[in-house]
C-alpha atoms as a PDB file:
ATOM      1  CA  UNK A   1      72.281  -2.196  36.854  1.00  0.00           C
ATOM      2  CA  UNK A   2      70.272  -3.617  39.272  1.00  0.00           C
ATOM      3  CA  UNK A   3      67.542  -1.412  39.280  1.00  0.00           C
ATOM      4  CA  UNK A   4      67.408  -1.536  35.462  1.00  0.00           C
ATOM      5  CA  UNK A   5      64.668  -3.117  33.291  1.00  0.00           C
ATOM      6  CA  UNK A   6      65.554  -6.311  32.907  1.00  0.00           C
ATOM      7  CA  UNK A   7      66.664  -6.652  36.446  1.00  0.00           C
ATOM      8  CA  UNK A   8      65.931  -9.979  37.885  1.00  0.00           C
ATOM      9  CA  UNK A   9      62.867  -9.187  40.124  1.00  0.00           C
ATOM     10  CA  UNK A  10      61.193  -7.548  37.056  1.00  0.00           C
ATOM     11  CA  UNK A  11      61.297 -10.745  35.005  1.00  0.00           C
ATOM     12  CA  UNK A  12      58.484 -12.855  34.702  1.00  0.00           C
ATOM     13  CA  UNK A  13      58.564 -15.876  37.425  1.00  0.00           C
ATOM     14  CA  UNK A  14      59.495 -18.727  34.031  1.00  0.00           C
ATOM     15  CA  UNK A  15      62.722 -16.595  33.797  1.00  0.00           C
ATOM     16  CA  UNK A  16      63.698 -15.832  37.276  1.00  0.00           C
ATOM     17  CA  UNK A  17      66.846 -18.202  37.683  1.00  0.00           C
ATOM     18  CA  UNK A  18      66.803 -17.897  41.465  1.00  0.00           C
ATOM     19  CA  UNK A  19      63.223 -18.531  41.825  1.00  0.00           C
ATOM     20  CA  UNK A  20      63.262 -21.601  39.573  1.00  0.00           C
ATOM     21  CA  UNK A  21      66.608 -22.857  41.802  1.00  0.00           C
ATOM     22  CA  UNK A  22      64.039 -22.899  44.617  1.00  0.00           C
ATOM     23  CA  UNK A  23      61.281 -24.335  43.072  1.00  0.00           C
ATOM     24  CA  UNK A  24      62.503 -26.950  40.782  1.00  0.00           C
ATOM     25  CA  UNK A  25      65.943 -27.304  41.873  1.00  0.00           C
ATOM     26  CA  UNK A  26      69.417 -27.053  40.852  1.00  0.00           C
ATOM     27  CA  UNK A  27      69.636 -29.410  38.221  1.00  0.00           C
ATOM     28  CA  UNK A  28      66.800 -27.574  36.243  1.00  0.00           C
ATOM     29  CA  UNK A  29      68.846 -24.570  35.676  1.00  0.00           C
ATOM     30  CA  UNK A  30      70.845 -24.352  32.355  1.00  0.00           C
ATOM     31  CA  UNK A  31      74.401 -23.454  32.603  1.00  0.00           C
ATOM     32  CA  UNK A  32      73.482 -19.666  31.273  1.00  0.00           C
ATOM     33  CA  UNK A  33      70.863 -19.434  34.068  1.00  0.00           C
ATOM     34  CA  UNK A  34      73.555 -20.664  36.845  1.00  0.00           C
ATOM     35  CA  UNK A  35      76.126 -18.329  35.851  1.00  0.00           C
ATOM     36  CA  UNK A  36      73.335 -15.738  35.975  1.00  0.00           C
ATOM     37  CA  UNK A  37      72.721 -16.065  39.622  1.00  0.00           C
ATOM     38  CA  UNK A  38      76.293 -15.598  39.829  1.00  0.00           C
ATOM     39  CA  UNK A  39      76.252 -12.440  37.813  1.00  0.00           C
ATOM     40  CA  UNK A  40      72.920 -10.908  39.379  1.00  0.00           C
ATOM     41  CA  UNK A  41      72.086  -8.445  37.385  1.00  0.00           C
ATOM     42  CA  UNK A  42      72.508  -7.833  33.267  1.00  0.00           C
ATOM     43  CA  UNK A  43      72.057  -4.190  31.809  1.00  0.00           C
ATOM     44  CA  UNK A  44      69.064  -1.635  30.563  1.00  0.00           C
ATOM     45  CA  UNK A  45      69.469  -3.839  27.463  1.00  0.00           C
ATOM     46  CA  UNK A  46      70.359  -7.397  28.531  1.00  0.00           C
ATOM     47  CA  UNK A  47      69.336  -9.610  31.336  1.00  0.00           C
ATOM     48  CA  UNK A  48      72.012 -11.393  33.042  1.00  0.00           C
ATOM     49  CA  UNK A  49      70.580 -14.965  31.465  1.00  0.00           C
ATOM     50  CA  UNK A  50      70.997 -13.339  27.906  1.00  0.00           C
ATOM     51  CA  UNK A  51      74.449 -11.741  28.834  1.00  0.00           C
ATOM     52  CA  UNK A  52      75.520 -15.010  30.129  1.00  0.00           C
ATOM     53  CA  UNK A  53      74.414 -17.324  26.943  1.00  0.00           C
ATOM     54  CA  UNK A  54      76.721 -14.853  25.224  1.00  0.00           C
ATOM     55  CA  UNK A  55      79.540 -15.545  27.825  1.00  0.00           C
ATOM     56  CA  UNK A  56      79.216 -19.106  27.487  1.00  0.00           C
ATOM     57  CA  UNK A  57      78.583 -19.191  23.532  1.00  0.00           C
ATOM     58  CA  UNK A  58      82.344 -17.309  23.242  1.00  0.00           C
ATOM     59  CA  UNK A  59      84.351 -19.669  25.588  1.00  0.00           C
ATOM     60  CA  UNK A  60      82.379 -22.580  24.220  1.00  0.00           C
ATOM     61  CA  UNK A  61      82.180 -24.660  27.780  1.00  0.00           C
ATOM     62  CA  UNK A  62      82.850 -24.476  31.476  1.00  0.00           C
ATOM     63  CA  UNK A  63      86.342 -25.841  31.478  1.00  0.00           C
ATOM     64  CA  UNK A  64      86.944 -22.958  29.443  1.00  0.00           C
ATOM     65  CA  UNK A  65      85.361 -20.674  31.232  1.00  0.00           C
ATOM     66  CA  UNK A  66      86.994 -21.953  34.037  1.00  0.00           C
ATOM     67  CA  UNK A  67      90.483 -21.031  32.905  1.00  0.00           C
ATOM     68  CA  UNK A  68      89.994 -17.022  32.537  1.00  0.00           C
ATOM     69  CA  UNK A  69      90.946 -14.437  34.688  1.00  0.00           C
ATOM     70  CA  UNK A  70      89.643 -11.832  36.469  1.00  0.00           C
ATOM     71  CA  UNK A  71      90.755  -8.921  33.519  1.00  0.00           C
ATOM     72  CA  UNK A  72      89.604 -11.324  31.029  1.00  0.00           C
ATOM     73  CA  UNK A  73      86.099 -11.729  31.822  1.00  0.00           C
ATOM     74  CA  UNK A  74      85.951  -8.161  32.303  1.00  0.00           C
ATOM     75  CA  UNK A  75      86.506  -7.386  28.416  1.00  0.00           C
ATOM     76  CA  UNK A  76      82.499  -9.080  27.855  1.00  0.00           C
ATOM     77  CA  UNK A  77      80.429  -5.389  28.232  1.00  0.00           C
ATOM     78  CA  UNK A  78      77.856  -5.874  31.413  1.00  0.00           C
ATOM     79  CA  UNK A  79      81.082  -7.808  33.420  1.00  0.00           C
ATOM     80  CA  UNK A  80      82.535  -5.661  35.797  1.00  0.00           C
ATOM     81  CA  UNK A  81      85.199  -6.828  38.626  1.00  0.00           C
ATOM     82  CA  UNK A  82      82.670  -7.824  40.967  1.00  0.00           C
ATOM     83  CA  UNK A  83      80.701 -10.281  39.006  1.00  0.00           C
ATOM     84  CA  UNK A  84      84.049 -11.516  37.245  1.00  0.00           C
ATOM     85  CA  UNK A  85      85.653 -12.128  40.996  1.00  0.00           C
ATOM     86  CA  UNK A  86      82.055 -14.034  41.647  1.00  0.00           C
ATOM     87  CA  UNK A  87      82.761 -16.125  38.317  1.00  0.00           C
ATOM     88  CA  UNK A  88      86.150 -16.965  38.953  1.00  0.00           C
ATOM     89  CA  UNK A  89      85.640 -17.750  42.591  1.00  0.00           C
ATOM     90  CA  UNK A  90      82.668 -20.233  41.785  1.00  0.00           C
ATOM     91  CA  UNK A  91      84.447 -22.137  39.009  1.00  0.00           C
ATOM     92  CA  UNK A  92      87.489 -22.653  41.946  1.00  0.00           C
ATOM     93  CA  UNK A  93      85.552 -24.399  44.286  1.00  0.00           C
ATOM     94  CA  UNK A  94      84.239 -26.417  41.443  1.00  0.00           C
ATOM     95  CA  UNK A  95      87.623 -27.138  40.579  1.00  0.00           C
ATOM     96  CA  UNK A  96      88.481 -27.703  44.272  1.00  0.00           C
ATOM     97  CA  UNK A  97      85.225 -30.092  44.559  1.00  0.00           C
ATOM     98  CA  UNK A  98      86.039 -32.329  41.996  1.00  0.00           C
ATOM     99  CA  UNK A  99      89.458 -33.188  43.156  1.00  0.00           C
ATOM    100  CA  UNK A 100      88.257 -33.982  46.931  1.00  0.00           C
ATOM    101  CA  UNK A 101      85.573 -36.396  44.984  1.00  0.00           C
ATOM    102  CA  UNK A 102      88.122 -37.744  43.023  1.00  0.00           C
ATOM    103  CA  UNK A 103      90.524 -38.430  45.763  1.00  0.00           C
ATOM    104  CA  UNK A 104      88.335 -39.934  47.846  1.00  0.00           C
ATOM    105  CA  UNK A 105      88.777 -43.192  45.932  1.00  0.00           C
ATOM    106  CA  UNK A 106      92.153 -43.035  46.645  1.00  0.00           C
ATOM    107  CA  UNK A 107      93.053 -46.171  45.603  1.00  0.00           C
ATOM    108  CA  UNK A 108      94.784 -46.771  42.225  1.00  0.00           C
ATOM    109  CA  UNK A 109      93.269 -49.573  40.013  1.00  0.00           C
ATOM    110  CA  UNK A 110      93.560 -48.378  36.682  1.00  0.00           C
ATOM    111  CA  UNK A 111      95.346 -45.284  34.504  1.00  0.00           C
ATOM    112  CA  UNK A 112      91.899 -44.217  34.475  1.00  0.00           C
ATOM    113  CA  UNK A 113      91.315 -43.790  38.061  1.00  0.00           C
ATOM    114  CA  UNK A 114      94.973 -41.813  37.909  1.00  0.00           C
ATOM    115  CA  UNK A 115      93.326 -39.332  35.139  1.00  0.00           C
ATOM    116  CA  UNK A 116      90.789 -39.065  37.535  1.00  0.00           C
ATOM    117  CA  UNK A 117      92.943 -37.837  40.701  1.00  0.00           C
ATOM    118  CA  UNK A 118      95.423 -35.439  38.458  1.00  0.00           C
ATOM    119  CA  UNK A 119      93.324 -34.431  35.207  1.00  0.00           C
ATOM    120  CA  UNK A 120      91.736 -31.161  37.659  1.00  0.00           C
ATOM    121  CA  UNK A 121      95.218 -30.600  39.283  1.00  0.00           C
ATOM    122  CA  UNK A 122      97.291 -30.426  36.035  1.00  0.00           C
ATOM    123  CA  UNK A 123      95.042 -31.462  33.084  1.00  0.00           C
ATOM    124  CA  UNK A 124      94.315 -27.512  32.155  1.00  0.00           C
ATOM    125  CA  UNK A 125      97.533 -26.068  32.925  1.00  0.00           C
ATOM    126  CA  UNK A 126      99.322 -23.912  30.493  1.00  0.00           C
ATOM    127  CA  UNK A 127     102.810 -25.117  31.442  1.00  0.00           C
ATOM    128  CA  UNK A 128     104.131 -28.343  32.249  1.00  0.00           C
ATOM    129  CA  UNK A 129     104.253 -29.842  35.911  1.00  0.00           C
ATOM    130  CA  UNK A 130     105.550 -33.303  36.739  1.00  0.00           C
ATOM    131  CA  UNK A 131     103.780 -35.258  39.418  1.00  0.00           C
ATOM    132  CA  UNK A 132     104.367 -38.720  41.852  1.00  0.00           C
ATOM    133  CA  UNK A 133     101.609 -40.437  43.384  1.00  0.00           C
ATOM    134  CA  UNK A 134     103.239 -42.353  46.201  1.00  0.00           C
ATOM    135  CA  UNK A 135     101.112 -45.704  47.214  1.00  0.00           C
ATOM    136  CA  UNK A 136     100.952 -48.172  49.958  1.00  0.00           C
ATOM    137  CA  UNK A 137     100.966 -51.585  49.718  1.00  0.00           C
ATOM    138  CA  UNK A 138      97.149 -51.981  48.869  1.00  0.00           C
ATOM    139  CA  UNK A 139      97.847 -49.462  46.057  1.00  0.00           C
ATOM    140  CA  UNK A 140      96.360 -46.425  47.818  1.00  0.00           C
ATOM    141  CA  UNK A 141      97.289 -42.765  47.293  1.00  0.00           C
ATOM    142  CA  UNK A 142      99.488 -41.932  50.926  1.00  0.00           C
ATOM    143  CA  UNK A 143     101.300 -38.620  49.170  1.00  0.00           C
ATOM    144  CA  UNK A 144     101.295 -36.709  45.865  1.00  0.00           C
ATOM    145  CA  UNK A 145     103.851 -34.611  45.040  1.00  0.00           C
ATOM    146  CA  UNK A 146     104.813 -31.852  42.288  1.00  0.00           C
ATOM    147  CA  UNK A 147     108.410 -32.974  42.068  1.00  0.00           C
ATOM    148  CA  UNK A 148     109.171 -29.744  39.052  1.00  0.00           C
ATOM    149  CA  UNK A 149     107.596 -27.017  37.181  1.00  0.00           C
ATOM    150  CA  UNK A 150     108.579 -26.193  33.737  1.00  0.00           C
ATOM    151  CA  UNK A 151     107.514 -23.987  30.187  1.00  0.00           C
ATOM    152  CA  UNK A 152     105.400 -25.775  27.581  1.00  0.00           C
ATOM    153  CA  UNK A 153     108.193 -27.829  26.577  1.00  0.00           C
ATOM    154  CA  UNK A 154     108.921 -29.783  29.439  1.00  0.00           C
ATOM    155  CA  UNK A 155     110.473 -30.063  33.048  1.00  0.00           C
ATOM    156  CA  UNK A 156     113.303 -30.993  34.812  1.00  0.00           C
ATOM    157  CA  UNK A 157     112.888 -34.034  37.298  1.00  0.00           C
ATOM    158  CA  UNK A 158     115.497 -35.006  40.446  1.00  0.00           C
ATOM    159  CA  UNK A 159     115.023 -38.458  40.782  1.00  0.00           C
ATOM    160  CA  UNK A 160     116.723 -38.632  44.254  1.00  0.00           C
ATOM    161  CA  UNK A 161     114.018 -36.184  45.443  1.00  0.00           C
ATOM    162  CA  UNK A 162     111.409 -38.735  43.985  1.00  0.00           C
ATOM    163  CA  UNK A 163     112.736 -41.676  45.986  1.00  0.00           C
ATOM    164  CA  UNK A 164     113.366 -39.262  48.797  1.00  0.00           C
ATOM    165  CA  UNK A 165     109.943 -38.321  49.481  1.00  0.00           C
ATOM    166  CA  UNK A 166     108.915 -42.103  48.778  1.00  0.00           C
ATOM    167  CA  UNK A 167     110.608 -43.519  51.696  1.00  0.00           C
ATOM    168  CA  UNK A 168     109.794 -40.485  53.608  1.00  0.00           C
ATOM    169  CA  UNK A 169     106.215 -41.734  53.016  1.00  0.00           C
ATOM    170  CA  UNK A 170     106.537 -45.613  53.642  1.00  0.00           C
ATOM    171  CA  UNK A 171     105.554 -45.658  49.838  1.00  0.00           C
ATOM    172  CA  UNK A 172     106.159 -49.425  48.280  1.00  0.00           C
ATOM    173  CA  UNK A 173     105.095 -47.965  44.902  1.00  0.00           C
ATOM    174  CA  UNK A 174     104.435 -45.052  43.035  1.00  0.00           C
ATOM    175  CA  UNK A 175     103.156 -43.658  39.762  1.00  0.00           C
ATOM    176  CA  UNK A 176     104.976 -41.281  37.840  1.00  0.00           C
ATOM    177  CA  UNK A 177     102.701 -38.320  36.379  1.00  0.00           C
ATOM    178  CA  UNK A 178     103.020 -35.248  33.879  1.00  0.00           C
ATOM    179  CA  UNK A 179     100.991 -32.775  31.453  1.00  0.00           C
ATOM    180  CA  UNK A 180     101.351 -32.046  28.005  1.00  0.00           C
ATOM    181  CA  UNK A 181     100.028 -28.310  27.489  1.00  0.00           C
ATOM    182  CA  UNK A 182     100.103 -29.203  23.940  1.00  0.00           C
ATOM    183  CA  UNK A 183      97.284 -31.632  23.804  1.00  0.00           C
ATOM    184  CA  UNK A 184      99.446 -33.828  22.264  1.00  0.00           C
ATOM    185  CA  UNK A 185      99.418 -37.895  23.972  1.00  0.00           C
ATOM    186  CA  UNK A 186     102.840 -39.135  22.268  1.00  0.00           C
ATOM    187  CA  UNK A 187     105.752 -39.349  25.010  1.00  0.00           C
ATOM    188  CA  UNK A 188     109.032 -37.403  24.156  1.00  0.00           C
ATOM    189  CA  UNK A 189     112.296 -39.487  24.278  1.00  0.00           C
ATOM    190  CA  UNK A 190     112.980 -37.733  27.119  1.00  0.00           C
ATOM    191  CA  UNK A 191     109.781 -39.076  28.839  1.00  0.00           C
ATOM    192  CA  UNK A 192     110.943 -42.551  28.217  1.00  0.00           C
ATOM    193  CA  UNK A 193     114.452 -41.840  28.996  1.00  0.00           C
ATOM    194  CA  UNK A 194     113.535 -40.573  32.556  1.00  0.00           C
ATOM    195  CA  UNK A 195     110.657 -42.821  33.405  1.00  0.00           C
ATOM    196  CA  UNK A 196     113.257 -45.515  32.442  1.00  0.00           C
ATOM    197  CA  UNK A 197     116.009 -44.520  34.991  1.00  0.00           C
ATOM    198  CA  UNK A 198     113.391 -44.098  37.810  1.00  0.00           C
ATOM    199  CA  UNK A 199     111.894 -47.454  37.071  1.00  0.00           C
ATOM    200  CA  UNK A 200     115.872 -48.465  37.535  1.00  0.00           C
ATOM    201  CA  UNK A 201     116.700 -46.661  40.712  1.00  0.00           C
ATOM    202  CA  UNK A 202     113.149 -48.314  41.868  1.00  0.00           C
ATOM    203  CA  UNK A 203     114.357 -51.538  41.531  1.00  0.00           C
ATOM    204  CA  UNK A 204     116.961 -51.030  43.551  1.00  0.00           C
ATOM    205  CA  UNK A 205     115.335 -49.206  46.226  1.00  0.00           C
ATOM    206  CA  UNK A 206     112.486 -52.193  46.196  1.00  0.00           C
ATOM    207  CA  UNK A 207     109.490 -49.268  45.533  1.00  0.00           C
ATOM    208  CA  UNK A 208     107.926 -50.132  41.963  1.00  0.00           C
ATOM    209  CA  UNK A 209     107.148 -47.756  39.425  1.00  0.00           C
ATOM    210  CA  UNK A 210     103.950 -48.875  38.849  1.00  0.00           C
ATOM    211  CA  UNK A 211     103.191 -46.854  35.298  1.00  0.00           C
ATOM    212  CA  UNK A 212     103.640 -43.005  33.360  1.00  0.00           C
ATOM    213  CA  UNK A 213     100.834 -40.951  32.864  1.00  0.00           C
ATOM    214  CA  UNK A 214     100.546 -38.495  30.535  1.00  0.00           C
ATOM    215  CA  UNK A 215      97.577 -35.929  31.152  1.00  0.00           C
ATOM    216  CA  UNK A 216      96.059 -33.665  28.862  1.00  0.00           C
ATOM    217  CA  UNK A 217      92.857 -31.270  29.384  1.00  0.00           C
ATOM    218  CA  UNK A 218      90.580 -34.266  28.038  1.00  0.00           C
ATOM    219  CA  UNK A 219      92.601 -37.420  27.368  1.00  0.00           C
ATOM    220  CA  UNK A 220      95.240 -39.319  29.291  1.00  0.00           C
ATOM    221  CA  UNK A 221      98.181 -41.491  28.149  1.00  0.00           C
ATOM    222  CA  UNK A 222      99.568 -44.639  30.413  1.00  0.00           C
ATOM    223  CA  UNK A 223     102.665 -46.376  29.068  1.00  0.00           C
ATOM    224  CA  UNK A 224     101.773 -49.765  31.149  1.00  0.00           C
ATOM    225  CA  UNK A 225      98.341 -49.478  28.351  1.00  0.00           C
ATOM    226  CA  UNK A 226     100.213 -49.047  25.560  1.00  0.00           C
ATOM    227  CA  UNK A 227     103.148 -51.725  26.478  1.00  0.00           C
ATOM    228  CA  UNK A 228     105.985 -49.593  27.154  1.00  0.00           C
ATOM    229  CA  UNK A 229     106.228 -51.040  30.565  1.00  0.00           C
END
């Protein structure tokens, strides 16, 4: 309720989140007072800062957060479908920001810098999607690619289509890429088996499979690391 009595304009100017956004800045503003510029308004019994701490203190963190829908949100009492559209739609350009920043750096000199490019693209997903960075000679992203989409258990990859789209690209190298909805860092057999036979077909194509890495929501596995290269 906007009008209500713990509307926003009838708090006192140390609790006003939009106030203290223009005074102090962004980076003084707590998560919980962030989300409640989002949310505008809380109820007769709960400001929107209040209402939001509770969000926050359910889904634990952002990335969290981040991952609920529109009728999900909707089940916290005070969220209706215009604040949880607001919510949703704020958290995607936040996803969307951090994967221009990322990619930006484009080029590739660690596993790390390859968790950095994919964990916002497939790092939270609940299914599994397997992924080719395609690189130039200076080891520079020139293409990505979602070569398949699969269940929680894994994905089916066409390793013609892989080599296909590198020398559609000019790519002299490329960097095979997947998710593990699980959590879990440990590559399957069939991991190895396929990142074997496209390291194969590589060789004879003269495009070099430059490592595996396996993403998860936090953590990131890279067989050239751990020596399976």
């Amino acid at each position: 309720m906007e009008g209500g009595h713990f509307a926003i304009k009838n708090w006192s100017d140390d609790d006003k989140p939009r106030e203290k956004l223009m005074l102090k800045g962004k980076d003084a503003l707590s998560d919980a007072e962030l989300l409640a510029i989002l949310i505008g308004s809380g109820s007769r019994n709960e400001s929107a800062v209040a209402l939001s701490k509770r969000i926050l203190a359910a889904t634990k963190n952002l990335t969290a957060l981040g991952k609920m829908t529109i009728s999900q949100l909707m089940k916290f009492k005070g969220i209706g479908e215009a604040k949880a559209v607001s919510i949703v739609s704020a958290l995607e350009l936040g996803r969307r920001q951090r994967i221009e920043d990322v990619l930006k750096l484009k080029k590739i000199t660690s596993s790390k810098a390859v968790f950095d490019i994919m964990q916002p693209i497939i790092g939270e997903l609940p299914h599994e999607e397997f992924w080719v960075l395609f690189l130039n000679n200076s080891n520079k992203v020139i293409y990505k690619s979602q070569l398949s989409k699969g269940g929680i258990a894994g994905t089916v990859v066409d390793i013609r289509l892989v080599f296909k789209l590198a020398l559609e690209n000019g790519a002299t190298a490329l960097i095979l890429c997947h998710n593990h909805p699980s959590g879990g860092l440990d590559p399957s057999n069939a991991d190895k088996q396929i990142t074997k036979k496209i390291k194969t077909a590589g060789e004879i194509l003269d495009v070099k499979v430059l490592d595996h890495v396996i993403i998860t929501e936090s953590k990131y596995y890279s067989f050239v690391d751990e020596g399976i290269f």
